[in-house]
N, C-alpha and C. Protein backbone atom coordinates (compact mmCIF):
# COMPACT_ATOMS: atom_id res chain seq x y z
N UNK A 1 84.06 122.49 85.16
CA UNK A 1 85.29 122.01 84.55
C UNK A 1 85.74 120.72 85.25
N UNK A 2 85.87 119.72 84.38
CA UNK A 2 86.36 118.51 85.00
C UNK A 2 87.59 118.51 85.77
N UNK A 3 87.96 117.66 86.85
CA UNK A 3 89.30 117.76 87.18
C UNK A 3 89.85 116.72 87.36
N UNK A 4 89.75 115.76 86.37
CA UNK A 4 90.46 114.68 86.11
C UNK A 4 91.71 114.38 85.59
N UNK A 5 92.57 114.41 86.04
CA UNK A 5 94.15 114.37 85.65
C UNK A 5 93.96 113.60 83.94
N UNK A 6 94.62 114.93 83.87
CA UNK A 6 94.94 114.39 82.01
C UNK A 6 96.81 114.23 82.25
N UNK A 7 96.63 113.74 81.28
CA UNK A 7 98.67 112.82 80.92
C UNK A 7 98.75 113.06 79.73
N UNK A 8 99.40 113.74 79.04
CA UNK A 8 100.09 113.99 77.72
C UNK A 8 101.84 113.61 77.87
N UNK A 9 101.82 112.38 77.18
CA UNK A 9 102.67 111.76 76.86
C UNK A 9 103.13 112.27 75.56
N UNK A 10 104.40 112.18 75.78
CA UNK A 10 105.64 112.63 74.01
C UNK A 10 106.42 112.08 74.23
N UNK A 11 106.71 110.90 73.35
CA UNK A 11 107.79 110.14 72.86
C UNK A 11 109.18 110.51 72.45
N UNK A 12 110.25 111.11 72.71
CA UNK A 12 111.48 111.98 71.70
C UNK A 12 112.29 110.46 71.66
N UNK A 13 111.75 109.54 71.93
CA UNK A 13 113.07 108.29 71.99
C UNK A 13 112.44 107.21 71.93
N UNK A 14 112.46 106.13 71.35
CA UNK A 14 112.12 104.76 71.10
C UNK A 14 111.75 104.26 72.11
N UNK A 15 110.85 103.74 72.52
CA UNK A 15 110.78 103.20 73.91
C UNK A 15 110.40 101.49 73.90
N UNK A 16 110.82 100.53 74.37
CA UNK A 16 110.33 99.16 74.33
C UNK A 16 109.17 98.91 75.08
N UNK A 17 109.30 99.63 76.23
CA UNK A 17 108.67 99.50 77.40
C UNK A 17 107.75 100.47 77.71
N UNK A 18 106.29 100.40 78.03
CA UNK A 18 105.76 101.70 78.70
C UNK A 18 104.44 101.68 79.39
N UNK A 19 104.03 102.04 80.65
CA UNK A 19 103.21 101.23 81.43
C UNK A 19 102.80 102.96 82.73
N UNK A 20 101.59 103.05 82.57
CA UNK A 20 101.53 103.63 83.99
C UNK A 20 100.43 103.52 84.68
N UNK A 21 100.77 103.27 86.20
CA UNK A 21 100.60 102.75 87.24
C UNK A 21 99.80 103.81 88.30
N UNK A 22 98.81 102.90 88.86
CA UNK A 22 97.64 103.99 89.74
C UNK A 22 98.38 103.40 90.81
N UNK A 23 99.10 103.62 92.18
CA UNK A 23 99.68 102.88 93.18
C UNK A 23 99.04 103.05 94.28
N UNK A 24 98.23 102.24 94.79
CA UNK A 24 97.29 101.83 95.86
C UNK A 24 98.13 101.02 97.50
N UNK A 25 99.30 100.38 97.24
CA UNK A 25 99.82 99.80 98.34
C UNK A 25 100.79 98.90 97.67
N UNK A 26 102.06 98.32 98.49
CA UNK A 26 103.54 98.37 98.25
C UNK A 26 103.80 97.11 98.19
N UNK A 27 104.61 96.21 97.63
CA UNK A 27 105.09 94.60 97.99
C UNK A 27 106.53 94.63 97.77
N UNK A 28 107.31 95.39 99.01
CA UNK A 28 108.54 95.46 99.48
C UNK A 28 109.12 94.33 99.39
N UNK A 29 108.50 93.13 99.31
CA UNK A 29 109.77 92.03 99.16
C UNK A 29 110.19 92.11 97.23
N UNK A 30 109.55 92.99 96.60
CA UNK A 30 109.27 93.00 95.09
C UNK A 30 110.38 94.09 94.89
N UNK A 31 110.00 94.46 93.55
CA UNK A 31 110.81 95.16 92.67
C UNK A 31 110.68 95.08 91.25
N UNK A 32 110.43 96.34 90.16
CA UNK A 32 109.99 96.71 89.13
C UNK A 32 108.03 97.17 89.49
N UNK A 33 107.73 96.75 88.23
CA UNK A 33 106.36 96.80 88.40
C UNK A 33 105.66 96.34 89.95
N UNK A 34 106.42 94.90 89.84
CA UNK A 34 105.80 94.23 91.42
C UNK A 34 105.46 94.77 92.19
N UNK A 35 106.80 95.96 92.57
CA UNK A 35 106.98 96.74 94.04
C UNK A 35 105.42 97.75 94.69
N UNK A 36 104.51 97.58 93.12
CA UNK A 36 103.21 97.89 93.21
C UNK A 36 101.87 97.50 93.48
N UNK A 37 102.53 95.86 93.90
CA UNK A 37 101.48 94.72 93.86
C UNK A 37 100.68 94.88 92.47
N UNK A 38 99.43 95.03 92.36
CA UNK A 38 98.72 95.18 91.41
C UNK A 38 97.82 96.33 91.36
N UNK A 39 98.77 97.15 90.42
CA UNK A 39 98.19 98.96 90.24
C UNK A 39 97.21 99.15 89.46
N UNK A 40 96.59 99.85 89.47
CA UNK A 40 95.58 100.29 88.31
C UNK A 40 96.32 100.76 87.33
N UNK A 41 95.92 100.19 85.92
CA UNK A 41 96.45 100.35 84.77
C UNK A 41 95.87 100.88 83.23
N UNK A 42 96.01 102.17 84.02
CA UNK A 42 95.46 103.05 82.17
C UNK A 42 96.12 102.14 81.12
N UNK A 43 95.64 102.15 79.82
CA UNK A 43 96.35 102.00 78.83
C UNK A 43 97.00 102.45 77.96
N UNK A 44 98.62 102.88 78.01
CA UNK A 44 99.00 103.65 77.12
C UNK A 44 99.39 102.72 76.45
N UNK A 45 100.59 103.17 75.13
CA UNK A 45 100.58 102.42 74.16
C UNK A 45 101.94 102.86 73.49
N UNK A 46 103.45 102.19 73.98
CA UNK A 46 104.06 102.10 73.78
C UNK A 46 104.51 102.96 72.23
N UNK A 47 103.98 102.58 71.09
CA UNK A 47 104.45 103.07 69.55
C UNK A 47 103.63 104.39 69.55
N UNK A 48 103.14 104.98 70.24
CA UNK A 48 102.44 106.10 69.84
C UNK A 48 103.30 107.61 70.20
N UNK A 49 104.08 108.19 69.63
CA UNK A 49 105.04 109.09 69.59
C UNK A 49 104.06 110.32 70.76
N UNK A 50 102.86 110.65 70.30
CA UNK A 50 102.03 111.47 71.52
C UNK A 50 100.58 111.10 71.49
N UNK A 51 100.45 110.71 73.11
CA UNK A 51 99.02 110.33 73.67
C UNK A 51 99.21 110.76 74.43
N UNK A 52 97.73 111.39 74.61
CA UNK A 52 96.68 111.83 75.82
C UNK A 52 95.75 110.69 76.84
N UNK A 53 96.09 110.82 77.77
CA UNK A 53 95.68 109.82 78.65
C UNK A 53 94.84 110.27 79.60
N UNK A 54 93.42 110.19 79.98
CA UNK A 54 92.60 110.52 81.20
C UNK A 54 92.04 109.83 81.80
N UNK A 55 92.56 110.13 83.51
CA UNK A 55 92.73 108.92 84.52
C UNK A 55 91.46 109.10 85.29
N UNK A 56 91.03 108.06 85.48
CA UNK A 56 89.69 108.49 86.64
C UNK A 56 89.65 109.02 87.65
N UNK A 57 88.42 109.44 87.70
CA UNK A 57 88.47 110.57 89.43
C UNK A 57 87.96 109.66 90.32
N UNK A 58 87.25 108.68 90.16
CA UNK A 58 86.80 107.96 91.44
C UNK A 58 87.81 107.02 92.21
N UNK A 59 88.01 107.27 93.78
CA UNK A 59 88.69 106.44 94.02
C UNK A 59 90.44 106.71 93.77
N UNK A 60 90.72 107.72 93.78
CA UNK A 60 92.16 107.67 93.62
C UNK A 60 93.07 107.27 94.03
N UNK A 61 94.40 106.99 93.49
CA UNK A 61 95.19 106.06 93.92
C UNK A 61 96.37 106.67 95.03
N UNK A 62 97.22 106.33 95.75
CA UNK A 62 98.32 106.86 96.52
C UNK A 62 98.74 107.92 95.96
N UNK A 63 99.12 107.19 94.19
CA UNK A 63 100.41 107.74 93.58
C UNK A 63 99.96 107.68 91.97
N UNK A 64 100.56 108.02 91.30
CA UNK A 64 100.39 107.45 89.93
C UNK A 64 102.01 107.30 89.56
N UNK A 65 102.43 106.17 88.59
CA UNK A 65 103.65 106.26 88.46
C UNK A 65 103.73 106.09 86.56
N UNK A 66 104.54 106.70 86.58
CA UNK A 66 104.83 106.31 84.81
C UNK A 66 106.51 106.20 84.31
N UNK A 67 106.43 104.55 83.76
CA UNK A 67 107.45 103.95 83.58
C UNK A 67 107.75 103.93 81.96
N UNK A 68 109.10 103.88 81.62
CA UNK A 68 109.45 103.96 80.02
C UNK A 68 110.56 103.26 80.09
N UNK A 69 110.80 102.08 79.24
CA UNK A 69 112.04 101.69 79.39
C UNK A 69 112.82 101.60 77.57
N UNK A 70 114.06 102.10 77.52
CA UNK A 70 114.35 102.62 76.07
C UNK A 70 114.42 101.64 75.13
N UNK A 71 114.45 101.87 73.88
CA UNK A 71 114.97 100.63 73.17
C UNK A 71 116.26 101.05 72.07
N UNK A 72 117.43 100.72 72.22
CA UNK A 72 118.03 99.78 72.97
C UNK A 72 118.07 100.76 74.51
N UNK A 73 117.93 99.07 75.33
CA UNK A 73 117.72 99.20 77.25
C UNK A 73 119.02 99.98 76.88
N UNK A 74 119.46 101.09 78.21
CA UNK A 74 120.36 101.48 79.03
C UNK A 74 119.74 101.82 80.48
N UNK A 75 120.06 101.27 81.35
CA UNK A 75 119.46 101.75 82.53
C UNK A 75 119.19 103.56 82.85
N UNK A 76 120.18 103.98 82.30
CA UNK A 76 120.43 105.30 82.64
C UNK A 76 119.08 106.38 82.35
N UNK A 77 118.82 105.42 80.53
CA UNK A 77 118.03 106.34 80.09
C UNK A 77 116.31 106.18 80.49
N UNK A 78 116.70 105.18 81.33
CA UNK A 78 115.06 104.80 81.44
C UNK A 78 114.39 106.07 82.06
N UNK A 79 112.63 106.41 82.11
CA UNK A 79 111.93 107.57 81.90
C UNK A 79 110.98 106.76 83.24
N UNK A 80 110.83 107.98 84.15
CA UNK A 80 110.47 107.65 85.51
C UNK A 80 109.56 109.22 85.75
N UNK A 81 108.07 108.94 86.10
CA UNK A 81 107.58 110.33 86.92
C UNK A 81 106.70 109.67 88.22
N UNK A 82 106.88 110.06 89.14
CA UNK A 82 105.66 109.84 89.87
C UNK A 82 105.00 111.53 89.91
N UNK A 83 103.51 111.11 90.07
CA UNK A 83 103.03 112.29 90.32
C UNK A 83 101.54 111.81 91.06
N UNK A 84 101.21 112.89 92.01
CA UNK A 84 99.83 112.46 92.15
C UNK A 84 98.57 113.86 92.21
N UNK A 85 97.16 113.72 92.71
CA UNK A 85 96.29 114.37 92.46
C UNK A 85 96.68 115.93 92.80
N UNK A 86 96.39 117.05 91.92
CA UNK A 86 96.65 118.32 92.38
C UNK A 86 95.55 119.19 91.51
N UNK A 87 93.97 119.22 92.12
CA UNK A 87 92.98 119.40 91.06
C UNK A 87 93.59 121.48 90.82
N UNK A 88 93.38 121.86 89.91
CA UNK A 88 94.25 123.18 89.10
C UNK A 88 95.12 123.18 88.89
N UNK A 89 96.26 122.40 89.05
CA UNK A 89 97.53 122.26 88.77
C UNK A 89 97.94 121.90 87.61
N UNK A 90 99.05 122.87 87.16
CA UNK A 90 99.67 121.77 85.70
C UNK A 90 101.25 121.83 86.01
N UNK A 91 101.46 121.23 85.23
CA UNK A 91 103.08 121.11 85.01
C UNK A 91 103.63 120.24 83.94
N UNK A 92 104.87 120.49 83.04
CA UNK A 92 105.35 119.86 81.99
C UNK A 92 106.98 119.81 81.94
N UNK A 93 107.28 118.76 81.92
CA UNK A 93 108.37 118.58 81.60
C UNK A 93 108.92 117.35 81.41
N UNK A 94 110.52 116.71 81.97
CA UNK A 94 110.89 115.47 81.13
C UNK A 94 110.80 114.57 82.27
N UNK A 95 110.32 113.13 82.33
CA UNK A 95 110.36 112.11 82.97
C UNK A 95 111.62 111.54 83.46
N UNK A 96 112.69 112.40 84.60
CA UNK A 96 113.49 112.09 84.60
C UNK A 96 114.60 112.04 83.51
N UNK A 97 114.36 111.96 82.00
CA UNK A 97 115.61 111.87 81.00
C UNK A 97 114.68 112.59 79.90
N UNK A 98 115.41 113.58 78.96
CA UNK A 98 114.47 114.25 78.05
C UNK A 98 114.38 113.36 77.15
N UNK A 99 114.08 112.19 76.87
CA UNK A 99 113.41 110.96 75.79
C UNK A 99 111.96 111.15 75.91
N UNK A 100 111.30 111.23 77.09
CA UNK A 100 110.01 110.94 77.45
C UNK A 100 109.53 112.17 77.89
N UNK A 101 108.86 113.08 77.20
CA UNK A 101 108.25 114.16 78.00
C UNK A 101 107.04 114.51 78.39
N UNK A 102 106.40 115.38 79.19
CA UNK A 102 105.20 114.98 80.01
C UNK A 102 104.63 116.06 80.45
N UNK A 103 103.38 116.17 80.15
CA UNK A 103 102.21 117.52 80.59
C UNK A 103 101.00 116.89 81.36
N UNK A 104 101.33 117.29 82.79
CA UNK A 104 100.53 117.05 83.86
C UNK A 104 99.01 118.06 84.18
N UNK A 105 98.23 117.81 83.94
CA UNK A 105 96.57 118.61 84.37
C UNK A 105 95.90 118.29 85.37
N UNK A 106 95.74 118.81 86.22
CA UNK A 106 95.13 118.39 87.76
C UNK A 106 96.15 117.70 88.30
N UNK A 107 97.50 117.75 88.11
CA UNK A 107 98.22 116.84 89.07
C UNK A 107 100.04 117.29 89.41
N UNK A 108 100.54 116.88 89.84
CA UNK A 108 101.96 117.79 89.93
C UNK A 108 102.95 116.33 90.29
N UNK A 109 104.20 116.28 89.98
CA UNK A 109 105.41 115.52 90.07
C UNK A 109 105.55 115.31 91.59
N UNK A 110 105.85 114.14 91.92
CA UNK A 110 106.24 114.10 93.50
C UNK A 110 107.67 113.93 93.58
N UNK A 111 108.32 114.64 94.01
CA UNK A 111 109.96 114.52 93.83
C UNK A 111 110.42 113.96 95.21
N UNK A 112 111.69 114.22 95.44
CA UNK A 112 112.56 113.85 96.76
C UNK A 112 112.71 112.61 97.16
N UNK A 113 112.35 111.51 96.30
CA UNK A 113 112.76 109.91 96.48
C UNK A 113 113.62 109.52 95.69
N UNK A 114 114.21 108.72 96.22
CA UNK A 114 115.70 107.59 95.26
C UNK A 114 115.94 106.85 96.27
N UNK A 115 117.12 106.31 96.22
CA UNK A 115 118.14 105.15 96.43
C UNK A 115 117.83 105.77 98.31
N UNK A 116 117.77 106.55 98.71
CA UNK A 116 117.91 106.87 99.92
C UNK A 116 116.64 107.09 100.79
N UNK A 117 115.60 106.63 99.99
CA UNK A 117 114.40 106.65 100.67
C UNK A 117 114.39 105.11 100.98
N UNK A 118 115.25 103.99 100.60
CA UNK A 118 115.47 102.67 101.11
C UNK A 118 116.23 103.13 102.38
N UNK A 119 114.97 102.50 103.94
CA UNK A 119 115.79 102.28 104.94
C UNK A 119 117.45 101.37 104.99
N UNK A 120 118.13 102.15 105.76
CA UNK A 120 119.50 101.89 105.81
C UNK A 120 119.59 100.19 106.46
N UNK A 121 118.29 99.67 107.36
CA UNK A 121 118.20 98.71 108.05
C UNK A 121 117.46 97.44 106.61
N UNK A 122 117.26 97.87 106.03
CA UNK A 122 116.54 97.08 104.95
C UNK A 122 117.38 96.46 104.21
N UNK A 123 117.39 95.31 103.96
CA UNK A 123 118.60 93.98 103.94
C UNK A 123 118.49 94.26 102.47
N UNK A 124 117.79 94.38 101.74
CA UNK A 124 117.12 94.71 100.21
C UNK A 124 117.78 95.66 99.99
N UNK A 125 118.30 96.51 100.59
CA UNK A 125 119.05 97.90 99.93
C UNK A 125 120.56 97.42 99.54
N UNK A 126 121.63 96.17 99.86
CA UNK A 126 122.26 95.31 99.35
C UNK A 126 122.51 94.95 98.15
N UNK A 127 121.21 94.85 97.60
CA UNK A 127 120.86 93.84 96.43
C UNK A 127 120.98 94.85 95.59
N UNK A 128 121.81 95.03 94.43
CA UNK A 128 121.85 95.68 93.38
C UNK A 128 120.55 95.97 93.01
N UNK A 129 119.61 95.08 92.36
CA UNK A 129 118.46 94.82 91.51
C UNK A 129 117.71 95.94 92.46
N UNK A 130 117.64 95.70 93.86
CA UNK A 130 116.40 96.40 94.00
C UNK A 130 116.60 98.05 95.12
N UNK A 131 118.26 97.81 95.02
CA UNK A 131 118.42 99.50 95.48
C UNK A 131 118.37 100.22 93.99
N UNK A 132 119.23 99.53 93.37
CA UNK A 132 118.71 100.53 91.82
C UNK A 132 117.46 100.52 91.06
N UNK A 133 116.77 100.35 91.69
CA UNK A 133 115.64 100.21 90.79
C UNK A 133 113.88 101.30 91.48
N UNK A 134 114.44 101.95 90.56
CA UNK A 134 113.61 103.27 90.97
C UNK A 134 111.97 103.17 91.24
N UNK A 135 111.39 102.30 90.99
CA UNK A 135 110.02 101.40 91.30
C UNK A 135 110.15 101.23 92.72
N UNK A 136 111.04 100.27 93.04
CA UNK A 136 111.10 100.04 94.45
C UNK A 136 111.61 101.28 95.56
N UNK A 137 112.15 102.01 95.24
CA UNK A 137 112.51 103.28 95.63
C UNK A 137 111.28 104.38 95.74
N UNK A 138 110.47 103.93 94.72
CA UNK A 138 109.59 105.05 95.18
C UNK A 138 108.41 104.08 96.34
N UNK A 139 108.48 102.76 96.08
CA UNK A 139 107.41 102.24 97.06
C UNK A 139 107.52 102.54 98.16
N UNK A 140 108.82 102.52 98.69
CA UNK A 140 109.31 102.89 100.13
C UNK A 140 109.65 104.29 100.25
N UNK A 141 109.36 104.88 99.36
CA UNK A 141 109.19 106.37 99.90
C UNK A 141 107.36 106.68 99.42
N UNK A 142 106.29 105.98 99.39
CA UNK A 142 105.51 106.08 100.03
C UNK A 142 104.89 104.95 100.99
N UNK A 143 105.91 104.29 101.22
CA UNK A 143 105.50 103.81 102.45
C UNK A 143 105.89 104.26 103.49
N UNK A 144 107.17 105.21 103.47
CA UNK A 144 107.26 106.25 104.94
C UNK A 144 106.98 107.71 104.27
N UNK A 145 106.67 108.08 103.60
CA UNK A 145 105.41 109.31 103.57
C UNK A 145 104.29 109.02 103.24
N UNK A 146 103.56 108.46 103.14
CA UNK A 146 102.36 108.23 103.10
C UNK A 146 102.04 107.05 103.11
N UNK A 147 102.86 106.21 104.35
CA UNK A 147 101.83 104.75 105.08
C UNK A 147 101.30 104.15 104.13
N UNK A 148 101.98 104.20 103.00
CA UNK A 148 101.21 102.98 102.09
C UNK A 148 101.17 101.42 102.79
N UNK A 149 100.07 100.74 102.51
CA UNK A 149 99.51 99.28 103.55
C UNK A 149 100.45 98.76 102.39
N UNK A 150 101.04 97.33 102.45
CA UNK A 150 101.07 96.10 102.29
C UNK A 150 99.88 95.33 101.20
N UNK A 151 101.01 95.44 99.92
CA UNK A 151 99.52 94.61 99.15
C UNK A 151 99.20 93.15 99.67
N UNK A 152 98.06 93.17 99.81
CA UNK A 152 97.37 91.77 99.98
C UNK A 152 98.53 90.67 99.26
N UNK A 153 98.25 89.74 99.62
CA UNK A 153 99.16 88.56 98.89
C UNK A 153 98.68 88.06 97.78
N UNK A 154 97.43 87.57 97.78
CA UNK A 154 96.44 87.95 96.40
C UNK A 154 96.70 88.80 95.66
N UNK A 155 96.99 90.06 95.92
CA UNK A 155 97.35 91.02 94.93
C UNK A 155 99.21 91.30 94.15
N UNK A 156 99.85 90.37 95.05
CA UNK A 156 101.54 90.52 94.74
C UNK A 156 101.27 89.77 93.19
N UNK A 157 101.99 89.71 92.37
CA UNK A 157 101.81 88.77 91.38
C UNK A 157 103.04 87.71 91.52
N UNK A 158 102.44 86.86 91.34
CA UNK A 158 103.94 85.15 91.70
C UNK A 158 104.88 85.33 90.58
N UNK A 159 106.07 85.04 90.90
CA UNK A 159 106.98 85.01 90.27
C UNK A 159 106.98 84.00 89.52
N UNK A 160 107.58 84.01 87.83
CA UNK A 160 107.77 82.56 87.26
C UNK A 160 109.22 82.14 87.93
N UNK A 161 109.58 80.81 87.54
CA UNK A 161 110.87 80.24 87.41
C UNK A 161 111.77 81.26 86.79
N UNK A 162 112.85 81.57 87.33
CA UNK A 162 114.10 82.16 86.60
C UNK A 162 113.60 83.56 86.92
N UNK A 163 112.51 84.63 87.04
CA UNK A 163 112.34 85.86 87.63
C UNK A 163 113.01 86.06 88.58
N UNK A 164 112.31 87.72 88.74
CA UNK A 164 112.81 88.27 90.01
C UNK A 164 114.62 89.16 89.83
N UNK A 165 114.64 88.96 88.82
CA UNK A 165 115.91 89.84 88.30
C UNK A 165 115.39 91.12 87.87
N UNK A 166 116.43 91.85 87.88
CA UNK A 166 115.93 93.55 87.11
C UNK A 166 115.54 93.39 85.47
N UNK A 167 114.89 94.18 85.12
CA UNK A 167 114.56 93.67 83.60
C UNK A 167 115.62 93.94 83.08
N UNK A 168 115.90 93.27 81.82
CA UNK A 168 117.13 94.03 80.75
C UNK A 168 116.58 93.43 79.37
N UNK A 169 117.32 94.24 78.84
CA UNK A 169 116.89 93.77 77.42
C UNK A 169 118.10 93.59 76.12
N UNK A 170 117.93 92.42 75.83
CA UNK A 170 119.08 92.02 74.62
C UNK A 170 118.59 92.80 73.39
């Protein structure tokens, strides 16, 4: 029996946004996607109300993260799981907000991070954009549980002109 983490994705809410992330190492000066440097990236597919997604076994990543952002944006409702490898394991339920719901195979939810897994000494926890922003929140809670390295600089992606704000959407 294979034990390759399957992802069953269900849509209950419009989503603009939707992206998930193999997380290999952190770029703390970042935030959103960034805060991942450059993750491995299954392809899901935003308009598809339910997909099945199967992630590779070679090489696994820190973390896996899966991001949803609504359409119309409200911060509130945005759809957040981290989870990582747990070969027999299942589990199902809602991504943080019941819009986005989620059936985990070989793998289980990693809970106990937010706003407070940003060190209190970290000048970045200040900044609106990137204490609220649950990407960067989980980077630094595996970078003090599980020593995630520093993405390469090669691997951060450069900011354009006018970036570096939290996303929103008109």
């Amino acid at each position: 029996m294979s034990q390759r983490i399957k992802v069953e994705i269900e849509s209950r809410t419009r989503y603009h946004i939707m992206w998930l992330a193999g997380v290999r190492h952190v770029a703390l000066d970042q935030h959103c996607l960034r805060s991942f440097g450059q993750p491995d990236r299954p392809r899901v597919d935003v308009r598809r109300r339910r997909q099945i997604v199967e992630l590779p076994e070679q090489k696994p990543p820190l973390a896996w993260y899966l991001c949803a952002l609504p359409n119309p944006w409200k911060w509130s409702d945005n759809a957040h799981l981290a989870f990582e490898d747990a070969p027999g394991e299942q589990w199902e339920g809602p991504a943080l907000v019941s819009g986005l719901y989620v059936r985990l195979e070989n793998a289980r939810p990693i809970a106990g991070w937010g706003e407070h897994s940003i060190p209190d000494a970290e000048p970045r926890r200040r900044s609106y954009r990137f204490r609220t922003c649950r990407n960067y929140q989980f980077a630094w809670w595996l970078r003090t549980e599980r020593n995630a390295p520093d993405a390469p600089p090669e691997l951060v992606p450069p900011k354009r002109p006018g970036e570096g704000e939290q996303m929103s959407l008109m």
